[in-house]
N, C-alpha and C. Protein backbone atom coordinates (compact mmCIF):
# COMPACT_ATOMS: atom_id res chain seq x y z
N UNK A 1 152.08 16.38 179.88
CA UNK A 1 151.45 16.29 178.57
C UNK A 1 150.46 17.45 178.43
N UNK A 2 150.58 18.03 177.22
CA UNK A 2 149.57 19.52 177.31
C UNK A 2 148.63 18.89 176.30
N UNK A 3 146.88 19.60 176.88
CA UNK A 3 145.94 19.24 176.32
C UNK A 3 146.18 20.04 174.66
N UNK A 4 145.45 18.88 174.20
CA UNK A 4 144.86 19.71 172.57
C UNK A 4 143.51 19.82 172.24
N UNK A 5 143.32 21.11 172.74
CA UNK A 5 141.81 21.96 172.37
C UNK A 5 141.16 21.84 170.82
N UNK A 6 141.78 21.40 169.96
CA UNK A 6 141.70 20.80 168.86
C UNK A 6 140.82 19.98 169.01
N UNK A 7 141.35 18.81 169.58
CA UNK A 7 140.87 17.55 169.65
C UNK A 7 139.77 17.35 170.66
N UNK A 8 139.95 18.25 171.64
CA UNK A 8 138.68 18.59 172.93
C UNK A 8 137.37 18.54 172.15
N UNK A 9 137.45 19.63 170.90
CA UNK A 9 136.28 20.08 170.73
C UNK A 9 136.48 19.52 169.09
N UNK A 10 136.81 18.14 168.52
CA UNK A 10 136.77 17.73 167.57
C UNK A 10 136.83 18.35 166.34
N UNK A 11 137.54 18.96 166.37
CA UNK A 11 138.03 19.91 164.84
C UNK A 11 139.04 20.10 164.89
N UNK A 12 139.60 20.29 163.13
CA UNK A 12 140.86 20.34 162.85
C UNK A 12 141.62 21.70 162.72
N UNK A 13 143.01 22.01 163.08
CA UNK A 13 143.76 22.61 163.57
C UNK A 13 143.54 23.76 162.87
N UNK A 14 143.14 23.84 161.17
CA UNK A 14 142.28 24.80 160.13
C UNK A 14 141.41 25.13 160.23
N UNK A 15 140.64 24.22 161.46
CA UNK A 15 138.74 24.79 161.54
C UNK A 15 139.00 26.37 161.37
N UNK A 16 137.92 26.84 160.68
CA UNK A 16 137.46 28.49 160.53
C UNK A 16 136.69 28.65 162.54
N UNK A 17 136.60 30.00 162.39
CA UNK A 17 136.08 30.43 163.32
C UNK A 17 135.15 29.77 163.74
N UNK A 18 134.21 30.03 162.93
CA UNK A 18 132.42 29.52 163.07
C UNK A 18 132.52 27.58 163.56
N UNK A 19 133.44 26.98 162.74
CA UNK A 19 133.46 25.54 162.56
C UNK A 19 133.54 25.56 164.29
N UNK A 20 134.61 26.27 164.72
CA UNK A 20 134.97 26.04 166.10
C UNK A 20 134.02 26.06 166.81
N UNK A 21 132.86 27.06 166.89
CA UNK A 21 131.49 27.74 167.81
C UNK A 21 130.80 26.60 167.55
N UNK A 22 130.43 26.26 166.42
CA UNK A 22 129.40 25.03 166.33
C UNK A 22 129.65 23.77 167.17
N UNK A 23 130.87 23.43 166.86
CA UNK A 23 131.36 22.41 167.69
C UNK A 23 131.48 22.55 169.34
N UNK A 24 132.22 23.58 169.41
CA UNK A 24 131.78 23.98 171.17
C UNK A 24 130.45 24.26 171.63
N UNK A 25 129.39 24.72 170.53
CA UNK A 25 128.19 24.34 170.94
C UNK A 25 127.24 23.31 171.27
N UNK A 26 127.43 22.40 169.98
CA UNK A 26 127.00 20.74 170.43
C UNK A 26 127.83 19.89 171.58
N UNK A 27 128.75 20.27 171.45
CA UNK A 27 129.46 19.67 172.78
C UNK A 27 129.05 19.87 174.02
N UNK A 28 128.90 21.35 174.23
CA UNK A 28 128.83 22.37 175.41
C UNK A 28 127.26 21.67 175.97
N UNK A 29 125.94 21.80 174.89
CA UNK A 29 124.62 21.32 175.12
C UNK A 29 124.93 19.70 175.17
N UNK A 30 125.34 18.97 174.72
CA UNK A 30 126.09 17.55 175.13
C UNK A 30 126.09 17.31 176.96
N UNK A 31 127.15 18.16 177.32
CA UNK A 31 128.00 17.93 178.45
C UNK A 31 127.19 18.93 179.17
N UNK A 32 126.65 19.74 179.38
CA UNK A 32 126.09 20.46 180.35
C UNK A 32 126.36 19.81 181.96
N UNK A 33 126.48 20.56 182.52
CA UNK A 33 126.42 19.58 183.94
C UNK A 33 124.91 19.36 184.49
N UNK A 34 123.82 20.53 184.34
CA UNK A 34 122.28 20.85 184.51
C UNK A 34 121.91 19.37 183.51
N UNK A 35 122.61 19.09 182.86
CA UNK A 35 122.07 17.90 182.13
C UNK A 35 122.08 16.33 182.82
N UNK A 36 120.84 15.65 182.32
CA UNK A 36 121.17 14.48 183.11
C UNK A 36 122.01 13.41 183.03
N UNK A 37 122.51 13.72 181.68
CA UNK A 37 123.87 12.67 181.40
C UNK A 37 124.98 13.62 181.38
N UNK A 38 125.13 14.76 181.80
CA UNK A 38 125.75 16.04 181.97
C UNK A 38 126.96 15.26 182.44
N UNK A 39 128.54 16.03 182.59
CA UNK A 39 129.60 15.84 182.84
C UNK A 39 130.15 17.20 183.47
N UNK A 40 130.30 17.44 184.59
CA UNK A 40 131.04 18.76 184.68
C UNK A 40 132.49 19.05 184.36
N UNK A 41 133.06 17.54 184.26
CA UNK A 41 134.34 17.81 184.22
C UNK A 41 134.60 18.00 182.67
N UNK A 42 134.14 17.13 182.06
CA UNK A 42 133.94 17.48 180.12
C UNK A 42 133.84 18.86 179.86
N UNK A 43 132.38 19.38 180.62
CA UNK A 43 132.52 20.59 179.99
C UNK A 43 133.10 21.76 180.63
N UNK A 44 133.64 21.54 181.84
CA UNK A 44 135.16 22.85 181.68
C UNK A 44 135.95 22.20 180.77
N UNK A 45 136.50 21.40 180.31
CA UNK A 45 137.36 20.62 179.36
C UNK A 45 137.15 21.87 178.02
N UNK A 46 135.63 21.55 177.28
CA UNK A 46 135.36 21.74 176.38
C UNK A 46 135.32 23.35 176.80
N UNK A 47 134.74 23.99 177.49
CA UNK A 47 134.45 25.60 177.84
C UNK A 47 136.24 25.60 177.33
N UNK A 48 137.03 25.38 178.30
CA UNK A 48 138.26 25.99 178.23
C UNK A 48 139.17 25.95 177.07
N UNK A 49 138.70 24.80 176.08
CA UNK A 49 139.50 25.22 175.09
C UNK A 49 138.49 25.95 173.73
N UNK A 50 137.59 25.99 174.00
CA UNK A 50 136.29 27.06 173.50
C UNK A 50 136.91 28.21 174.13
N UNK A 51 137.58 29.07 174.91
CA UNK A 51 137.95 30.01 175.32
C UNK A 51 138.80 30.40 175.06
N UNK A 52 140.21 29.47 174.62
CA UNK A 52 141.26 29.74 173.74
C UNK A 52 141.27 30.10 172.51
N UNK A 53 140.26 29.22 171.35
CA UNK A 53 140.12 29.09 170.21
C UNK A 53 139.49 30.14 169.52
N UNK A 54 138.58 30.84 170.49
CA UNK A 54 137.76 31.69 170.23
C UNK A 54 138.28 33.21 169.65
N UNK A 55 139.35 32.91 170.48
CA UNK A 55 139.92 34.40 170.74
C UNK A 55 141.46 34.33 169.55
N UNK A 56 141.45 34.97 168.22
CA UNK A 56 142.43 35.29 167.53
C UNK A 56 143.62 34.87 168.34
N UNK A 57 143.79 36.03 169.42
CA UNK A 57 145.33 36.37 169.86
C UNK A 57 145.75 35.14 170.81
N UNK A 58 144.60 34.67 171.33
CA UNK A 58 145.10 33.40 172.41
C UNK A 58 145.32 32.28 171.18
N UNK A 59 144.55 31.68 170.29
CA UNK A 59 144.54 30.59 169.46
C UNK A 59 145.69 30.63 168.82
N UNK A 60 146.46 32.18 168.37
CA UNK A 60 147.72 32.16 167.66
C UNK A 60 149.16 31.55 168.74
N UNK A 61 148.73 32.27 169.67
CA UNK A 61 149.98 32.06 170.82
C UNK A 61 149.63 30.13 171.51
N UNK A 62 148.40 29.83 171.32
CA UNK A 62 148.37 28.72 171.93
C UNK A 62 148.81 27.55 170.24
N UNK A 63 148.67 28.32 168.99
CA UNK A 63 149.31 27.63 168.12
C UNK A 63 150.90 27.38 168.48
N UNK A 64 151.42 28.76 168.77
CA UNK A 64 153.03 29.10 168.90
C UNK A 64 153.42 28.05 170.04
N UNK A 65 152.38 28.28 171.21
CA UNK A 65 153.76 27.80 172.30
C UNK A 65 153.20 26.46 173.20
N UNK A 66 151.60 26.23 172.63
CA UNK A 66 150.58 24.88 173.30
C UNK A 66 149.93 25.66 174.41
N UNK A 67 150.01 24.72 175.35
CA UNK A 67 149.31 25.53 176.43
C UNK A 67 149.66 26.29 177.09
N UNK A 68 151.14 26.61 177.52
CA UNK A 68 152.63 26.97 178.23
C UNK A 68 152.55 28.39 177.61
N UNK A 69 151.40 29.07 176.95
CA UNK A 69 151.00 30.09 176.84
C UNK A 69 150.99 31.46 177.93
């Protein structure tokens, strides 16, 4: 089953650029691991599809082919 970075970072498949950053930001300060309700495993979750989305050429190809990118 391949993750959906979409749904990681709660926005829809249209989010604009910015929509995406905001959301990987409250998440990211959310989940911190330095945090005391911190999660490390959440936030590589959230980092990694913040790393896809971010980037034009990965977000198009991870539209095209999922994660199998």
């Amino acid at each position: 089953m391949s993750k959906d970075y979409y749904k990681t970072l709660g926005v829809d498949k249209s989010a604009p650029a910015e929509e995406i950053k905001k959301a990987y930001r409250k998440m990211a300060h959310e989940y911190h691991p330095d945090k005391a309700t911190g999660n490390e495993a959440k936030f590589k979750e959230i980092n990694e599809a913040y790393q896809v989305l971010k980037d034009a050429d990965k977000r198009t190809k991870y539209d095209q082919y999922g994660t199998s990118f």
